[in-house]
Protein backbone atom coordinates (compact mmCIF):
# COMPACT_ATOMS: atom_id res chain seq x y z
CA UNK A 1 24.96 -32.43 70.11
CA UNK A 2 28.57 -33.51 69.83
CA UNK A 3 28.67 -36.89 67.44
CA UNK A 4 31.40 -39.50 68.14
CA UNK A 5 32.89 -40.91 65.76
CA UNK A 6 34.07 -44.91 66.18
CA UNK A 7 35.97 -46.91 63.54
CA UNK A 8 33.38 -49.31 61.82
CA UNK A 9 34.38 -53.02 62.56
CA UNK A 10 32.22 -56.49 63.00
CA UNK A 11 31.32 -55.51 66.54
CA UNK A 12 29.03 -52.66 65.25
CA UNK A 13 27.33 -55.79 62.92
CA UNK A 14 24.49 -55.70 65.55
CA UNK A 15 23.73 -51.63 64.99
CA UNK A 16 24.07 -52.01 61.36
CA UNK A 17 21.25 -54.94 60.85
CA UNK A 18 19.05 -52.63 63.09
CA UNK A 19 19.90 -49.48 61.77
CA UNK A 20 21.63 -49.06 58.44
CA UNK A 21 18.10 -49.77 56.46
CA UNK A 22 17.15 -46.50 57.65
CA UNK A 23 20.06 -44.93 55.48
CA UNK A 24 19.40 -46.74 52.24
CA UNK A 25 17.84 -45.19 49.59
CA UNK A 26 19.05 -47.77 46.33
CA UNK A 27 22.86 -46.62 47.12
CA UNK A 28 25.20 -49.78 46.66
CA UNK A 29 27.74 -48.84 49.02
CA UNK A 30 24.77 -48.88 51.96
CA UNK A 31 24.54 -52.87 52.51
CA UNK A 32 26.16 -54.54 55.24
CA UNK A 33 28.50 -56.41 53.58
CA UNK A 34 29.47 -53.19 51.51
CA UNK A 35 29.73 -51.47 54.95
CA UNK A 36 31.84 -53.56 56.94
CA UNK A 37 33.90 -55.01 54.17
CA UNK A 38 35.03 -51.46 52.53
CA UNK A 39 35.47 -50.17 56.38
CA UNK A 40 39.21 -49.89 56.06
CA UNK A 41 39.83 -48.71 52.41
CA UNK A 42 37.14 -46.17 52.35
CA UNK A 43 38.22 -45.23 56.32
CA UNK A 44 34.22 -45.32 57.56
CA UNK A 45 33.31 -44.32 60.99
CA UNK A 46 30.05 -44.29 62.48
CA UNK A 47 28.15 -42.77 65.30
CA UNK A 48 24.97 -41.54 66.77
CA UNK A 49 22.84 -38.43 66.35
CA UNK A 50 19.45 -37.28 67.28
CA UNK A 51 19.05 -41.31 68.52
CA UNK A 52 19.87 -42.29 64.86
CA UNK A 53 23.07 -43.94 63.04
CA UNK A 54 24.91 -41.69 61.09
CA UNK A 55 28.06 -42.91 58.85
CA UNK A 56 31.33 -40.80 57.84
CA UNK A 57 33.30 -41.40 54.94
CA UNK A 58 36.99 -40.51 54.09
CA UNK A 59 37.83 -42.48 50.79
CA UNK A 60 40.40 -40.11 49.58
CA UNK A 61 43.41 -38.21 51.68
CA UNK A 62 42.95 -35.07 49.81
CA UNK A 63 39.21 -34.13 50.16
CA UNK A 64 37.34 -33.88 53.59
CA UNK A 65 35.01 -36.74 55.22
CA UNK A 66 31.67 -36.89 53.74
CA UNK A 67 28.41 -38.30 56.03
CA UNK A 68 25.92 -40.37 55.25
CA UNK A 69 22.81 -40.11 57.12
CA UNK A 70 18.84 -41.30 57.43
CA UNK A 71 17.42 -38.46 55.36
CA UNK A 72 13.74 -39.92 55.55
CA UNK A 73 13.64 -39.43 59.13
CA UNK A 74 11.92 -36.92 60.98
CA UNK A 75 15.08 -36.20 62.90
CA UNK A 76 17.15 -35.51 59.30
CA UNK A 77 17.23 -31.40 59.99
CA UNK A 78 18.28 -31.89 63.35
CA UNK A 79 20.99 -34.55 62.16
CA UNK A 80 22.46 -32.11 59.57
CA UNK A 81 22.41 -29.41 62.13
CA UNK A 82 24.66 -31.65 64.47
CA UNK A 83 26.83 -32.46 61.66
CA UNK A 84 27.42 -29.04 60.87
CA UNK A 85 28.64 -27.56 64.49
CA UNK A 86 30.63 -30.60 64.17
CA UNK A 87 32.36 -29.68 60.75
CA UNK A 88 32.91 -25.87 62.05
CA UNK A 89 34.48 -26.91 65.50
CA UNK A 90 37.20 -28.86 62.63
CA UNK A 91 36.83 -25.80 60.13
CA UNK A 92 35.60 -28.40 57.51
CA UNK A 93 32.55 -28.32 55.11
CA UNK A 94 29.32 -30.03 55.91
CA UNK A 95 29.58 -32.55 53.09
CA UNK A 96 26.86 -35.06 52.70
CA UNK A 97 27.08 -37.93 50.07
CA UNK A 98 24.46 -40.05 48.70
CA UNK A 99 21.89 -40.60 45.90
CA UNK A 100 22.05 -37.92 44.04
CA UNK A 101 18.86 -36.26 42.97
CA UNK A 102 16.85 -38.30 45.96
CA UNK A 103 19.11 -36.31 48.33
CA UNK A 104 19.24 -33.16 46.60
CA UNK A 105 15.82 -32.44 46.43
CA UNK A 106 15.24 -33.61 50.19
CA UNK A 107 17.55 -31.29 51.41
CA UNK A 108 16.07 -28.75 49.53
CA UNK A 109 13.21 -29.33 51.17
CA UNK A 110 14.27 -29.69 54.49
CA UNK A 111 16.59 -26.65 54.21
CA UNK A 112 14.78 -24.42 51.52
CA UNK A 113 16.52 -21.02 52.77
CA UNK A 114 20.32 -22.68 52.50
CA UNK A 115 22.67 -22.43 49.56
CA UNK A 116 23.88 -25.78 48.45
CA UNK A 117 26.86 -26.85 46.02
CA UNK A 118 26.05 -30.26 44.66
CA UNK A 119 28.85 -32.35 42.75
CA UNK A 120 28.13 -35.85 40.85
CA UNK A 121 30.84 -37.91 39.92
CA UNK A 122 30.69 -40.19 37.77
CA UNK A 123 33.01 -42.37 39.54
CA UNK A 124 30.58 -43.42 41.85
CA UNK A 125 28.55 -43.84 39.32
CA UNK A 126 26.47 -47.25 38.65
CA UNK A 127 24.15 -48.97 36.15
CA UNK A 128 20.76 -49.97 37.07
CA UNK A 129 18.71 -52.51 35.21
CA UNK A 130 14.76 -52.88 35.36
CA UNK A 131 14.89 -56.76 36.27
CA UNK A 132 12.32 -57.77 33.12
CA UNK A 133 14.73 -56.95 31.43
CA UNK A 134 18.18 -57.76 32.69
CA UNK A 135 15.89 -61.32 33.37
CA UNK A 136 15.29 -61.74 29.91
CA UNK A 137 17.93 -60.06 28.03
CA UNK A 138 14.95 -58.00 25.83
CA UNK A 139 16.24 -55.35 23.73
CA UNK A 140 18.42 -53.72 21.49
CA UNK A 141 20.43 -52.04 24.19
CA UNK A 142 21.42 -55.26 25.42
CA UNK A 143 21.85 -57.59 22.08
CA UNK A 144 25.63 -57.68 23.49
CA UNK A 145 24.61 -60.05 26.83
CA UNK A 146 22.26 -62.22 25.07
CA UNK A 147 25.15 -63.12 22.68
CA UNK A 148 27.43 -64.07 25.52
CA UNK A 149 24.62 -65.94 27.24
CA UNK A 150 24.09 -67.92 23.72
CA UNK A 151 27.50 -68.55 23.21
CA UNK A 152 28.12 -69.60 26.55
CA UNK A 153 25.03 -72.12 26.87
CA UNK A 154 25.75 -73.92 23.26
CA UNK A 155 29.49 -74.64 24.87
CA UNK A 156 27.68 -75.78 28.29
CA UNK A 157 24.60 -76.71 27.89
CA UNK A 158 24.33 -78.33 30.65
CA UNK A 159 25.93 -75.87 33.28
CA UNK A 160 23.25 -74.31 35.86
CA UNK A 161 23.11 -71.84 38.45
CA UNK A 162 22.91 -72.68 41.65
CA UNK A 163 21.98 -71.08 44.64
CA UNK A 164 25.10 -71.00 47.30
CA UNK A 165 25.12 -73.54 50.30
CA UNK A 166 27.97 -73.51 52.94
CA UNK A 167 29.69 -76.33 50.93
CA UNK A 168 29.23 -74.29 47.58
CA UNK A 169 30.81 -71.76 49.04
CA UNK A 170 33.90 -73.59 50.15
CA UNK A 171 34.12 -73.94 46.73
CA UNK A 172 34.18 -70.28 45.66
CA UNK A 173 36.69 -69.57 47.98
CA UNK A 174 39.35 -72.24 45.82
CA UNK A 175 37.19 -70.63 42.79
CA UNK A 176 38.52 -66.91 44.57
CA UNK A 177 42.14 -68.29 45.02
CA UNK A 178 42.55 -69.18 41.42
CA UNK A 179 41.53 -66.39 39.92
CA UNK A 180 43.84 -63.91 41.62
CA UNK A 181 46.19 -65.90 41.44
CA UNK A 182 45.39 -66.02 37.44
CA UNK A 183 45.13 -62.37 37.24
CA UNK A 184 48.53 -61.16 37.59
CA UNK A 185 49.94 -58.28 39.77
CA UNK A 186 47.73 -57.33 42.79
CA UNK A 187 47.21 -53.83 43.39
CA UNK A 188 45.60 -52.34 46.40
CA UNK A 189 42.14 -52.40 45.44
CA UNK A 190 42.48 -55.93 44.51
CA UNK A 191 43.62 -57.00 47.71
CA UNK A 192 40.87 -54.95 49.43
CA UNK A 193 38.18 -56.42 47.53
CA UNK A 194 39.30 -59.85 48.37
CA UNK A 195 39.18 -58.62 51.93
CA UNK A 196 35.88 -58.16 51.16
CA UNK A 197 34.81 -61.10 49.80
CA UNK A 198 36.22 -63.26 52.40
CA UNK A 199 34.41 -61.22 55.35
CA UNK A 200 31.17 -61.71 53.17
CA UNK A 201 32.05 -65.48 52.76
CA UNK A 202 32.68 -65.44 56.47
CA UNK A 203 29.32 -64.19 57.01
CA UNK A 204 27.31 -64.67 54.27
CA UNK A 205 23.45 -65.07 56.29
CA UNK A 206 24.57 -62.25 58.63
CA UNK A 207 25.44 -59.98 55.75
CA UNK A 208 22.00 -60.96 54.46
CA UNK A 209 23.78 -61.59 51.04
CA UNK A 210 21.94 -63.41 48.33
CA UNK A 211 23.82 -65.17 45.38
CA UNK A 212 25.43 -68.27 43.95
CA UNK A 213 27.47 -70.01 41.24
CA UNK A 214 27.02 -71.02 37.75
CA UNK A 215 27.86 -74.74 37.82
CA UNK A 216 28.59 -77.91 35.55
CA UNK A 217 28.63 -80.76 37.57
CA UNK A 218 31.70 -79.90 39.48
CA UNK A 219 32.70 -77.31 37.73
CA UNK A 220 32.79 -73.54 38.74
CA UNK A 221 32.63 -70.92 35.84
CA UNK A 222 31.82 -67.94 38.17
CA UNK A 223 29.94 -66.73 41.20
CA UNK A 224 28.06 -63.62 42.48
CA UNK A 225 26.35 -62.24 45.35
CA UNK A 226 24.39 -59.04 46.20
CA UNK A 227 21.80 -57.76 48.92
CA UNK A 228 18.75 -56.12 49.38
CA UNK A 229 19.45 -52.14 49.54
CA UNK A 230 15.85 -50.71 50.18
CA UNK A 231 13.06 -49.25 46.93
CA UNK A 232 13.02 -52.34 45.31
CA UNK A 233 16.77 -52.48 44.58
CA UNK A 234 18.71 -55.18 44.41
CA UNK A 235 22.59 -54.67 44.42
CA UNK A 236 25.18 -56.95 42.96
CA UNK A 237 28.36 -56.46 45.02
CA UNK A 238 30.61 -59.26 42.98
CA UNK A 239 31.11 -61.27 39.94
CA UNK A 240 33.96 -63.24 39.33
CA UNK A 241 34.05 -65.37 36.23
CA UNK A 242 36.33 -67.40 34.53
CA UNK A 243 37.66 -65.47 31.37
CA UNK A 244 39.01 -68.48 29.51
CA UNK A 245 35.59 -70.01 29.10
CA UNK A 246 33.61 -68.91 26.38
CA UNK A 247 31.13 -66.67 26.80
């Protein structure tokens, strides 16, 4: 069946709380807020196949769309079958991109008689920490963060994180002004991320976005946020922190 292809934009916000959770498999770039506020830098369209929400991606000029699809659902073959009459009506290759060995090895099972070329890159590469220990800061691996966290708690002792409320993040948005404006020369991606974290700002509860600031009384050393993005992983889309303050 032919797909159609729409730009991705805030009217599609209803589709995406009711059907991107079906495409995320731990992948970052699968929230909402990563979603919707990457939509026009990564050029992401979305449409329907089988009954199911499919996404394209065409980051870079140079190198064809990839899609992003629900590969635990029973529908998946037929979904990949769709995408690929679309792909040879435009004489492109059926590119899929994703986690990579979660959706190698499912699409080896679902198409065990295909030839596949499969391409990581480490680009779109990310760390992932067991939350024990990124909580606690336990081992040698990461003797580096509980320095910082030392140093930076024996110059603010009294500085706490706090959970963001509508007024806190009225704050974070001065907190956001400041430190581009601090930074220097802003280059594309900079100005896109910003994008980014304004729309999430804008719509923090219907991103479903989790996060907060680290405070001292008044005072705003640095903020984050992240979501939910399915196995138990949590993503952390931003941190912004004051560089002048030690640790």
């Amino acid at each position: 069946m032919p797909i159609e292809l729409k730009p991705v934009t805030l009217n599609e916000l209803p589709l995406l709380q009711e059907q991107l959770p079906k495409l995320q498999n731990g992948d970052c770039n699968l929230s909402i807020a990563s979603v919707l506020g990457r939509a026009k830098e990564y050029n992401i369209k979305w449409g329907i196949s089988q009954g199911e929400l499919v996404l394209n991606w065409a980051p870079y000029p140079d190198i064809p769309p990839a899609y992003v699809i629900p590969l635990r659902s029973e529908n998946a073959l037929a979904i990949i079958e769709d995408i690929a009459s679309e792909c040879q009506c435009c004489k492109e290759p059926v590119i899929l991109f994703g986690r990579f060995t979660f959706m190698t090895e499912r699409i080896s099972e679902l198409m065990r008689y295909r030839n596949f070329i499969t391409v990581s890159s480490n680009s779109w590469w990310d760390y992932v920490y067991e939350r024990d220990k990124i909580e606690n800061l336990e081992g040698r691996e990461l003797h580096g963060k509980r320095n910082f966290n030392k140093r930076f708690y024996k110059a603010y002792p009294n500085a706490q994180f706090v959970p963001f409320t509508p007024e806190l993040i009225e704050k974070a948005r001065v907190f956001l002004k400041n430190w581009y404006a601090n930074y220097g020369e802003m280059t594309k991606s900079l100005e896109a991320e910003r994008e980014a974290i304004e729309l999430a700002f804008d719509h923090f509860e219907e991103f479903r976005l989790i996060g907060g600031a680290l405070m001292d009384g008044d005072n705003m050393y640095g903020f984050t946020y992240g979501s939910d993005v399915g196995e138990n992983i949590f993503s952390v889309h931003i941190e912004k922190a004051d560089r002048t303050v030690t640790g």
